[in-house]
Protein backbone atom coordinates (compact mmCIF):
# COMPACT_ATOMS: atom_id res chain seq x y z
CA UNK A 1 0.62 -76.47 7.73
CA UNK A 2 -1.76 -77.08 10.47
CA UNK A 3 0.16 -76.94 12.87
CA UNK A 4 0.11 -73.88 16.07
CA UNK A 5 3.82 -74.47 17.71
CA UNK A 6 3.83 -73.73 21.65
CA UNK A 7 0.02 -73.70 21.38
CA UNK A 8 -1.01 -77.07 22.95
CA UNK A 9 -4.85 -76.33 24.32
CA UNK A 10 -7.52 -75.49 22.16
CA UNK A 11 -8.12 -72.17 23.60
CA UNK A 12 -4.30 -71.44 22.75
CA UNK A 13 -4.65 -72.69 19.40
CA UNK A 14 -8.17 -70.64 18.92
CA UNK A 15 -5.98 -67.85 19.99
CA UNK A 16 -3.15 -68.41 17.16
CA UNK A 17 -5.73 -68.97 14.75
CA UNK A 18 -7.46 -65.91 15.21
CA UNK A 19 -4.24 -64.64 15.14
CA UNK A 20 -3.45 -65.38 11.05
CA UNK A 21 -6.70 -64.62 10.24
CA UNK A 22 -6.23 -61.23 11.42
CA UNK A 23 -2.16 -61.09 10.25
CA UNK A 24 -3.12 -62.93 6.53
CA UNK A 25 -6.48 -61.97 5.32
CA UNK A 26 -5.21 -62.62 1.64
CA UNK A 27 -3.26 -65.26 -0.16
CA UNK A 28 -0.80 -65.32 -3.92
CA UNK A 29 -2.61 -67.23 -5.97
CA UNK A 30 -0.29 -66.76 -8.56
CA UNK A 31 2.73 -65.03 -9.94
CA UNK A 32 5.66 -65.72 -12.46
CA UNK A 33 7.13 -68.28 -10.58
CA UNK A 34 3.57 -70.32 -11.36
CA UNK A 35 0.18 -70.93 -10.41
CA UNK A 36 -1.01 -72.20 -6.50
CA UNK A 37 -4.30 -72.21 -7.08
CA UNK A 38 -4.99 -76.31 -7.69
CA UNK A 39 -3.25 -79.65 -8.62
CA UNK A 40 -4.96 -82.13 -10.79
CA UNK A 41 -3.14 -85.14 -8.74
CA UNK A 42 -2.94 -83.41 -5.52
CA UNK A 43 -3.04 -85.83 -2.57
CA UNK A 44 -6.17 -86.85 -0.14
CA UNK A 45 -8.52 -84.64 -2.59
CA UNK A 46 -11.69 -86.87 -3.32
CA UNK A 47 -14.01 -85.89 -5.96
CA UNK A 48 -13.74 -84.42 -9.71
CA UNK A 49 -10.25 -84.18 -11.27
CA UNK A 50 -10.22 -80.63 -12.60
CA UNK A 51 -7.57 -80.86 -15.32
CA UNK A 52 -7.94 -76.41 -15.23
CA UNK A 53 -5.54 -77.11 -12.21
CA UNK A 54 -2.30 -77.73 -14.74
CA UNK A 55 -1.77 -74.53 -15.17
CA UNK A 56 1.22 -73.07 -15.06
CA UNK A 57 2.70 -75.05 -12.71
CA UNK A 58 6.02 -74.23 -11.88
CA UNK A 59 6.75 -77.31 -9.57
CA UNK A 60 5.93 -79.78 -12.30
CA UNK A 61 9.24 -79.47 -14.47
CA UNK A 62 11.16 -78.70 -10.92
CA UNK A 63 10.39 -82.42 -10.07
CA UNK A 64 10.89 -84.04 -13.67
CA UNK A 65 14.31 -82.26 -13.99
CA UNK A 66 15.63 -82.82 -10.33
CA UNK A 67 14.65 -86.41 -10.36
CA UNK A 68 11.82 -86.18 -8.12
CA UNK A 69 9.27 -86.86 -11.05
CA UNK A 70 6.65 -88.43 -8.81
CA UNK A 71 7.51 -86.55 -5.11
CA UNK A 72 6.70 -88.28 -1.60
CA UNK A 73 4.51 -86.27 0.26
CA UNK A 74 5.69 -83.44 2.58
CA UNK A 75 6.69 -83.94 6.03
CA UNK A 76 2.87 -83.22 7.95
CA UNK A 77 3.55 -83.52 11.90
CA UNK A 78 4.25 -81.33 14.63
CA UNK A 79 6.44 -78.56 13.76
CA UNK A 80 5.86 -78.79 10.55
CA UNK A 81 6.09 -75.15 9.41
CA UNK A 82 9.53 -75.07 11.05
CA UNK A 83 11.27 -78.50 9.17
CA UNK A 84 12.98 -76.87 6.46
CA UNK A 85 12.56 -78.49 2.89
CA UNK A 86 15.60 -78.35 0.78
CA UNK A 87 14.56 -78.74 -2.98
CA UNK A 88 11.74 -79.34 -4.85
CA UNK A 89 11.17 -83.19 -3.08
CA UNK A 90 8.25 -83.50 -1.72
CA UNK A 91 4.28 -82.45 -2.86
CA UNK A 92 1.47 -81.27 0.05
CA UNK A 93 -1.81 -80.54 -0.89
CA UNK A 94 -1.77 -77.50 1.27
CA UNK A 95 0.82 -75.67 -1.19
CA UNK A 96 -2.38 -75.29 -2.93
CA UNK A 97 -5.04 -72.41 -2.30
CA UNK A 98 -8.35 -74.19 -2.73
CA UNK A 99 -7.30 -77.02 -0.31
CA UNK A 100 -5.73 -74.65 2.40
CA UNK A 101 -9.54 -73.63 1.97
CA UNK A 102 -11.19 -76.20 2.34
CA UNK A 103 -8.75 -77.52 5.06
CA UNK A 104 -9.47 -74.02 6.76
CA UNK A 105 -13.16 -75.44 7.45
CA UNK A 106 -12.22 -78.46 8.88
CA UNK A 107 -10.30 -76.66 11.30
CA UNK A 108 -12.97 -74.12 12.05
CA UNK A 109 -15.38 -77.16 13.13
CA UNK A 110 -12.62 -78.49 15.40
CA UNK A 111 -11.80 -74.64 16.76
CA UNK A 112 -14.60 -72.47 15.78
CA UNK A 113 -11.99 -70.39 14.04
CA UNK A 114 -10.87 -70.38 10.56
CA UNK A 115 -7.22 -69.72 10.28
CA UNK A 116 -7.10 -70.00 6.44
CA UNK A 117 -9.91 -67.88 5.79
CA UNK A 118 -8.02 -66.23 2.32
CA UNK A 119 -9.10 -63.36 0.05
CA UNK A 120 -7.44 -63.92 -3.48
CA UNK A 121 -4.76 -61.74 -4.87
CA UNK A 122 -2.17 -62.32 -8.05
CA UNK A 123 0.82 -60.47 -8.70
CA UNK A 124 3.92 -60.33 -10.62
CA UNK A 125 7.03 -60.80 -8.40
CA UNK A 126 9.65 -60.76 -11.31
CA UNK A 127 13.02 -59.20 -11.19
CA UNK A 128 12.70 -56.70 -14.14
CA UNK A 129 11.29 -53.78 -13.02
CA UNK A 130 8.39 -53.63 -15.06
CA UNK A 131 5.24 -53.17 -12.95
CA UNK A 132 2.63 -54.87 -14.44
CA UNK A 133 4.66 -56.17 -17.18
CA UNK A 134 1.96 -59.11 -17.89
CA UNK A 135 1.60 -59.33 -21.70
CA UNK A 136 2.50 -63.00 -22.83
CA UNK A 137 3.21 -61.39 -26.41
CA UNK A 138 6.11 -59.46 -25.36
CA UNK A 139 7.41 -60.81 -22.03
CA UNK A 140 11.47 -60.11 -21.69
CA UNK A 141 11.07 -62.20 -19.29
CA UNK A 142 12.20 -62.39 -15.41
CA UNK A 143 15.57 -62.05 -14.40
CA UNK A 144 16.04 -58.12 -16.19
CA UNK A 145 19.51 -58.28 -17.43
CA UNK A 146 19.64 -61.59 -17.45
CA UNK A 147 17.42 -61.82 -20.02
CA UNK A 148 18.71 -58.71 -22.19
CA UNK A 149 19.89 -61.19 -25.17
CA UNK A 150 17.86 -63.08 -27.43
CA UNK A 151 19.82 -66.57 -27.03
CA UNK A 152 19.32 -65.72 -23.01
CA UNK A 153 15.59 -65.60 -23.02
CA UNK A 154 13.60 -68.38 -20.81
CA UNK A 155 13.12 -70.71 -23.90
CA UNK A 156 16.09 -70.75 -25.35
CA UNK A 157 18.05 -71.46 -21.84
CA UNK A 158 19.04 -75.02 -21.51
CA UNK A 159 17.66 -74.62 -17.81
CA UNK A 160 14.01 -75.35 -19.25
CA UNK A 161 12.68 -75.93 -15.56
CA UNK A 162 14.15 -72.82 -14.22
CA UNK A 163 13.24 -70.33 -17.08
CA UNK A 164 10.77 -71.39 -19.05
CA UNK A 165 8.53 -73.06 -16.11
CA UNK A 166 8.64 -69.27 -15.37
CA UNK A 167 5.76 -66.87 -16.43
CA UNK A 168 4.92 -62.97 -16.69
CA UNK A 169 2.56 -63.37 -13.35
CA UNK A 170 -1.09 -62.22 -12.55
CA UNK A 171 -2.35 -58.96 -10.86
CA UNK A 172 -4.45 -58.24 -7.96
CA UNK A 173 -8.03 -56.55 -8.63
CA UNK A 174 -9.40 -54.51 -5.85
CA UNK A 175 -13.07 -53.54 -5.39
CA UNK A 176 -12.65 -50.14 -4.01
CA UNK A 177 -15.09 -47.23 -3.22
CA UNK A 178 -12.44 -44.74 -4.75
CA UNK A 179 -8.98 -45.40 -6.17
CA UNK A 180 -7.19 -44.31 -2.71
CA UNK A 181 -4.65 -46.24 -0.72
CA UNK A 182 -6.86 -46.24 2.28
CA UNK A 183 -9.97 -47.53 -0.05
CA UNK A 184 -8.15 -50.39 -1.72
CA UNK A 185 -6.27 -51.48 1.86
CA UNK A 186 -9.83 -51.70 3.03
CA UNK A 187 -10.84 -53.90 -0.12
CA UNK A 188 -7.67 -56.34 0.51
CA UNK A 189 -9.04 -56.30 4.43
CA UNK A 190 -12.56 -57.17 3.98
CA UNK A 191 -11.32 -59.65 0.90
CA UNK A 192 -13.38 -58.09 -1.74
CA UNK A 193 -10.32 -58.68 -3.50
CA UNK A 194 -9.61 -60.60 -7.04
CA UNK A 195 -6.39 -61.96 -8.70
CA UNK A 196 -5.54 -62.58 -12.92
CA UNK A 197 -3.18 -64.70 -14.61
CA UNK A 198 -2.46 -61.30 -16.27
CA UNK A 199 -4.85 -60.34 -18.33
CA UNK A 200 -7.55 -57.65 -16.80
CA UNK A 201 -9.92 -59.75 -16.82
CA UNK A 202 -12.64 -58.41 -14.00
CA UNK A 203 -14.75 -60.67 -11.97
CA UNK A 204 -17.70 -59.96 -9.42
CA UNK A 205 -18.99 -62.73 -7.19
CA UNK A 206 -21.91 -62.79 -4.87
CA UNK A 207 -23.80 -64.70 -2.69
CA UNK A 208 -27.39 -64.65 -0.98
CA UNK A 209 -30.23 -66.98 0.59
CA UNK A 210 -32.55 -65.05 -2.98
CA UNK A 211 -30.63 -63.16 -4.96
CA UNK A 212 -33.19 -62.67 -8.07
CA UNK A 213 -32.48 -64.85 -11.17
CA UNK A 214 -33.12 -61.29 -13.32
CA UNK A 215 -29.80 -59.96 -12.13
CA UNK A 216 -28.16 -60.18 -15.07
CA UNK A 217 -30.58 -58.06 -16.86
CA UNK A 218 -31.16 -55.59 -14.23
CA UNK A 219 -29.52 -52.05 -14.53
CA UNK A 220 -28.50 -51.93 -11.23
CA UNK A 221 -27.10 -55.39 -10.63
CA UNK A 222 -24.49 -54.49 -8.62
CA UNK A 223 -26.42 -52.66 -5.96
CA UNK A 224 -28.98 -54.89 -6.16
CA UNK A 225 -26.35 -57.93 -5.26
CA UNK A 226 -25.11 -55.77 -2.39
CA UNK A 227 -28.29 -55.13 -0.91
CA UNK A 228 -29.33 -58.77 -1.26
CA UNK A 229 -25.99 -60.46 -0.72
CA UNK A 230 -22.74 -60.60 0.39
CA UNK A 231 -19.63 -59.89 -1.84
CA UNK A 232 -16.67 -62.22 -2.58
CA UNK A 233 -14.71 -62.13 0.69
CA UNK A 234 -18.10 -62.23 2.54
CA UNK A 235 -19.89 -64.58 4.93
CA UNK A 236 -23.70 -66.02 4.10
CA UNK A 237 -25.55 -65.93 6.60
CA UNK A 238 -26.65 -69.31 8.20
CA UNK A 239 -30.17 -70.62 8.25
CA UNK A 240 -32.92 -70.14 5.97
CA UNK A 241 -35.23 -72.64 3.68
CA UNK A 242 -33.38 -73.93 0.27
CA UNK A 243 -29.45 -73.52 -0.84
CA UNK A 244 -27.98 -70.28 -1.62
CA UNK A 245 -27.53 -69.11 -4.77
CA UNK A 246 -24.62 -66.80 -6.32
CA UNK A 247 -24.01 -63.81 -8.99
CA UNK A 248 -20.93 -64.49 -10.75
CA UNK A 249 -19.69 -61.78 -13.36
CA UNK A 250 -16.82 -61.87 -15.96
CA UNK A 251 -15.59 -59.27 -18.18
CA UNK A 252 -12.82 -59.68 -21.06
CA UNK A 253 -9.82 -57.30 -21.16
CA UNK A 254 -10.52 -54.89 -23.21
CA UNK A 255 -6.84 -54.72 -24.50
CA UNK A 256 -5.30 -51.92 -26.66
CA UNK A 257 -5.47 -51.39 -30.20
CA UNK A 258 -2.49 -53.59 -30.89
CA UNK A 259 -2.75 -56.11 -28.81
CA UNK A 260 -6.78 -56.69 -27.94
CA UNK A 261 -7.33 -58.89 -25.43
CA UNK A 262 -8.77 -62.13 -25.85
CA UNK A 263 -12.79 -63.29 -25.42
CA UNK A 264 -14.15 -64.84 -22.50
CA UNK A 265 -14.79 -68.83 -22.96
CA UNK A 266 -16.78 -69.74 -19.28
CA UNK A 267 -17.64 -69.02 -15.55
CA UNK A 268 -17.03 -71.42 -13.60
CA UNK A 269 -17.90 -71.80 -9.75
CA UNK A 270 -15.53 -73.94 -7.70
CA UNK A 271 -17.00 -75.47 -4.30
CA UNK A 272 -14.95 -76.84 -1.62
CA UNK A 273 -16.22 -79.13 1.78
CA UNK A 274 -14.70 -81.68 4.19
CA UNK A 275 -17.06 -84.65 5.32
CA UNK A 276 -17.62 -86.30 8.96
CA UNK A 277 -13.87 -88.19 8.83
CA UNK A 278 -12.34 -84.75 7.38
CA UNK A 279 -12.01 -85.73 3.51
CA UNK A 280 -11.00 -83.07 1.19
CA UNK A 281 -14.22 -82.40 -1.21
CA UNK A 282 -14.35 -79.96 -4.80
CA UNK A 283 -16.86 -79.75 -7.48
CA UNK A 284 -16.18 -77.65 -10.52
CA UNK A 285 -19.56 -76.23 -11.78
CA UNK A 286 -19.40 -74.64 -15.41
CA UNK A 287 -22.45 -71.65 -14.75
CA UNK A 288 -22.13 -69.46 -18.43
CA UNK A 289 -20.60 -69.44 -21.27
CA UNK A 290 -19.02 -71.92 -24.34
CA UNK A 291 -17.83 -75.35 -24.07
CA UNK A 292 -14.43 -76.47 -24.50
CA UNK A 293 -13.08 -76.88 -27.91
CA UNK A 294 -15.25 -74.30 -29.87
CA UNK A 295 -12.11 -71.79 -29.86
CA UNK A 296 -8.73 -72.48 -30.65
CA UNK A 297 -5.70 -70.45 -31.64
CA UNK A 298 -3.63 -71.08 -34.87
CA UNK A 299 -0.02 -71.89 -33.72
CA UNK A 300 1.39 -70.98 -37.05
CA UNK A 301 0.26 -66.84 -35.95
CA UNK A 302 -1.28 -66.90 -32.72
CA UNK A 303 -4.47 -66.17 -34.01
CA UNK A 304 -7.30 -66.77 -31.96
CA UNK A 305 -10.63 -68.49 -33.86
CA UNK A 306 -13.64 -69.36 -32.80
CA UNK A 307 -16.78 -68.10 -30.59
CA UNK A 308 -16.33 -66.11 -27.34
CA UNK A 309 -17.33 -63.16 -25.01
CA UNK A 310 -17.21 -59.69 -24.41
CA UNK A 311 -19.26 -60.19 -20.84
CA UNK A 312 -20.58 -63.47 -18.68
CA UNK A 313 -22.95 -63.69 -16.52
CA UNK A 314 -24.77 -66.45 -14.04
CA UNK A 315 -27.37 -66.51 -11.73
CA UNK A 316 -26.46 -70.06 -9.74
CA UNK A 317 -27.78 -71.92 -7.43
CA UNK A 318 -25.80 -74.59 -5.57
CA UNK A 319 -27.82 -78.54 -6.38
CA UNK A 320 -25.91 -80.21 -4.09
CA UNK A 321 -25.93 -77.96 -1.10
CA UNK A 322 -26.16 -79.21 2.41
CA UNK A 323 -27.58 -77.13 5.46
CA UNK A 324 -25.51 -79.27 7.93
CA UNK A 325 -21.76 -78.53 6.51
CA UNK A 326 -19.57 -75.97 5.91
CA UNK A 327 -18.58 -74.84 2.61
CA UNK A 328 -16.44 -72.55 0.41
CA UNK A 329 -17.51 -71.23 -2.79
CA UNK A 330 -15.63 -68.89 -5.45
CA UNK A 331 -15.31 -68.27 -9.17
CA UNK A 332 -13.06 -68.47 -12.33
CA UNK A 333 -13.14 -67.10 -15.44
CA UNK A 334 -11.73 -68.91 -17.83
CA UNK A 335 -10.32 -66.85 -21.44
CA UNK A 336 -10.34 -68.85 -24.60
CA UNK A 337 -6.87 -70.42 -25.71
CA UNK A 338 -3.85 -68.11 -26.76
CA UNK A 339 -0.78 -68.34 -27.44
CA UNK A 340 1.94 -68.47 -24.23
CA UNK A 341 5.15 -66.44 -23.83
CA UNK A 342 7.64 -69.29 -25.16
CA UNK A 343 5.44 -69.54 -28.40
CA UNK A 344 5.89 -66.18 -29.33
CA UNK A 345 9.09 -66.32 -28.90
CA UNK A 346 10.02 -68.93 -30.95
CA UNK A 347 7.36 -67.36 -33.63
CA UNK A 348 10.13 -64.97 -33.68
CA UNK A 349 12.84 -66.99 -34.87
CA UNK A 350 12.83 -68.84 -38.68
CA UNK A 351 11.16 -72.76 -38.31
CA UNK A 352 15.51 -73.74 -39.29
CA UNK A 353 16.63 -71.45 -36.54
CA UNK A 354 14.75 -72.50 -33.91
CA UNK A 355 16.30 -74.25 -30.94
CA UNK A 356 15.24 -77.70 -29.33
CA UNK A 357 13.46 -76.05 -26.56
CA UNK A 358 10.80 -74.83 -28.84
CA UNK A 359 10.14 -77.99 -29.95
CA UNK A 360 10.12 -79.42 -26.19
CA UNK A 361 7.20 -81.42 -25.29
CA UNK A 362 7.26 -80.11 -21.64
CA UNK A 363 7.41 -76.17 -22.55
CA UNK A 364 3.34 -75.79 -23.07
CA UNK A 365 2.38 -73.37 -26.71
CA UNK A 366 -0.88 -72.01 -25.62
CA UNK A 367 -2.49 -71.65 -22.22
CA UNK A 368 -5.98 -70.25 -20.80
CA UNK A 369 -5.51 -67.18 -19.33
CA UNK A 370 -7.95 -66.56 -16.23
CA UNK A 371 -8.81 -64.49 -13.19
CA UNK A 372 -10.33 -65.82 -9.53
CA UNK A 373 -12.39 -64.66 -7.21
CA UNK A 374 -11.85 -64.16 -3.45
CA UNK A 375 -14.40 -67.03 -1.79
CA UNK A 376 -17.86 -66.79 -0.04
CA UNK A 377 -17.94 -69.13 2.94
CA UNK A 378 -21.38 -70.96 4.68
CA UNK A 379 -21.43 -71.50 7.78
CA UNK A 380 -24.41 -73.78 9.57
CA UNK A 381 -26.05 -72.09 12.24
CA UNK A 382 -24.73 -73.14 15.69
């Protein structure tokens, strides 16, 4: 919420502000109890609808099985983070990453500090024990004892919002010097940070007044793009003729032997603005990669078909960009379809000996796994 109890001048709010930014340099953007990063029909967003923001959303079942199928918006006045909310009721664009973003630059124009200035980070959060434990193909799924039994297993509950609405969770990424605990708390500070729906999927984002449109081909991209840039997490710097323009990076999971992972469809780059009466703005810009629909994955085996990628990568520059606003920028990769945890489960069981739930319009077969980047921000020069 926007909201900075027993902080009623702006210099006392400045002060709170500064305050999370300092306490909560990184947010979840997902873990097995769903995905935060977007809504396709959240609230007071104008622009695109980015159907990429269905995914895996925990919330969505919660309010078709509690009644609540189309939820009134959350309570949004003073106190706000303090009114407790019992039950999935009520839907705020702000349970969302990317508009806790872009509501984070509103509030920097009125303040001059941005309390919701977020690295990204995924992680797991289930009760089993299993660190990491983010393969859809063999999930156990995440209660650990409570799922010990094949009949007990998140698609074959009756409960289908509160088990199989569930998921194996992302991880976090960390862009560290060396693999030390002081070195990676330093990459979660300084937001160079990157979370995954679960597979490793690796992603490197940049941005730069001329970053050189050769990157991609240049043996030493990566210190090039420092040297000319900023990293995900970063700030550009204000000022300066023409828009910026950004390095975005994917690479697939490599896998293991017997389980590979799965090829890289796009990059994406999602951009995020509030105009003069503090509207909610996002544009989805596809920047490499395949179109939708080449690759597919056949239910029958969950064998993927179709074209994809070992490695993506985009110099872009932003077409719409204006010098007088603030703006957020950061980027997805997007995997091509496979098969979800539920799927393979019921693969298990004979086509007679399946139960209803496998067979339950709600409970999605496939998904897109993905990973995010932590954002760039722009600032206009004061």
């Amino acid at each position: 919420a926007v909201d900075y109890p027993g902080a009623w001048t702006l210099e006392e709010q400045r002060a709170r502000a500064r305050l999370r930014a300092r306490l909560e340099p990184v947010v979840e953007i997902t873990q097995h109890k769903g995905d935060s990063e977007c809504r396709p029909d959240a609230p007071g967003v104008l622009g695109e609808v980015d159907e990429l923001c269905g995914f895996e959303k925990f919330e969505t079942l919660s309010f078709e099985t509690t009644g609540h199928p189309d939820p009134a918006p959350c309570y949004d006045g003073p106190l706000a983070d303090w009114v407790p909310h019992f039950g999935p009721d009520c839907l705020s664009r702000r349970s969302y990453v990317r508009y806790a973003l872009i509501e984070g630059l509103a509030e920097e124009d009125r303040l001059g500090v941005n309390p919701f200035k977020f690295g990204v980070v995924a992680s797991t959060d289930t009760h089993n024990g299993l660190a990491g434990g983010v393969r859809e193909r063999d999930y156990p799924g995440h209660l650990g004892l409570g799922d010990d039994a094949l009949t007990e297993r998140a698609v074959y509950d009756g409960d289908v919002a509160g088990n199989a609405s569930n998921n194996p969770g992302g991880l976090v990424g960390a862009w560290a010097e060396e693999n030390s605990r002081d070195a990676i708390f330093a990459a979660l500070r300084r937001r160079e940070v990157f979370g995954t729906s679960g597979p490793r999927i690796r992603v490197r984002f940049f941005g730069g007044r001329s970053l050189p449109g050769d990157l991609c081909a240049s043996p030493d991209m990566i210190a090039r793009a420092y040297a000319e840039g900023v990293p995900m997490g970063g700030d550009l710097p204000g000022g300066g003729e023409g828009s910026p323009n950004f390095l975005v990076v994917g690479m697939r999971d490599p896998g293991t032997a017997d389980a590979p992972g799965g090829l890289l469809q796009r990059l994406q780059i999602v951009k995020g603005w509030t105009d003069e009466e503090g509207g909610i703005h996002q544009r989805v810009f596809d920047v490499a990669g395949s179109p939708p629909g080449l690759a597919a994955v056949d239910g029958s085996t969950c064998t993927p078909t179709g074209p994809g990628h070992d490695f993506l990568c985009a110099v872009w520059r932003d077409p719409d960009f204006d010098p007088s606003r603030r703006a957020v920028y950061y980027a997805r990769v997007l995997e091509n379809p496979s098969c979800r945890y539920t799927w393979w489960q019921c693969l298990q069981a004979a086509p007679g000996e399946r139960p209803a739930a496998c067979d339950d319009a709600r409970v999605p077969k496939f998904l897109q796994e993905r990973s995010w980047s932590s954002p760039i921000w722009y600032a206009p020069l004061a």
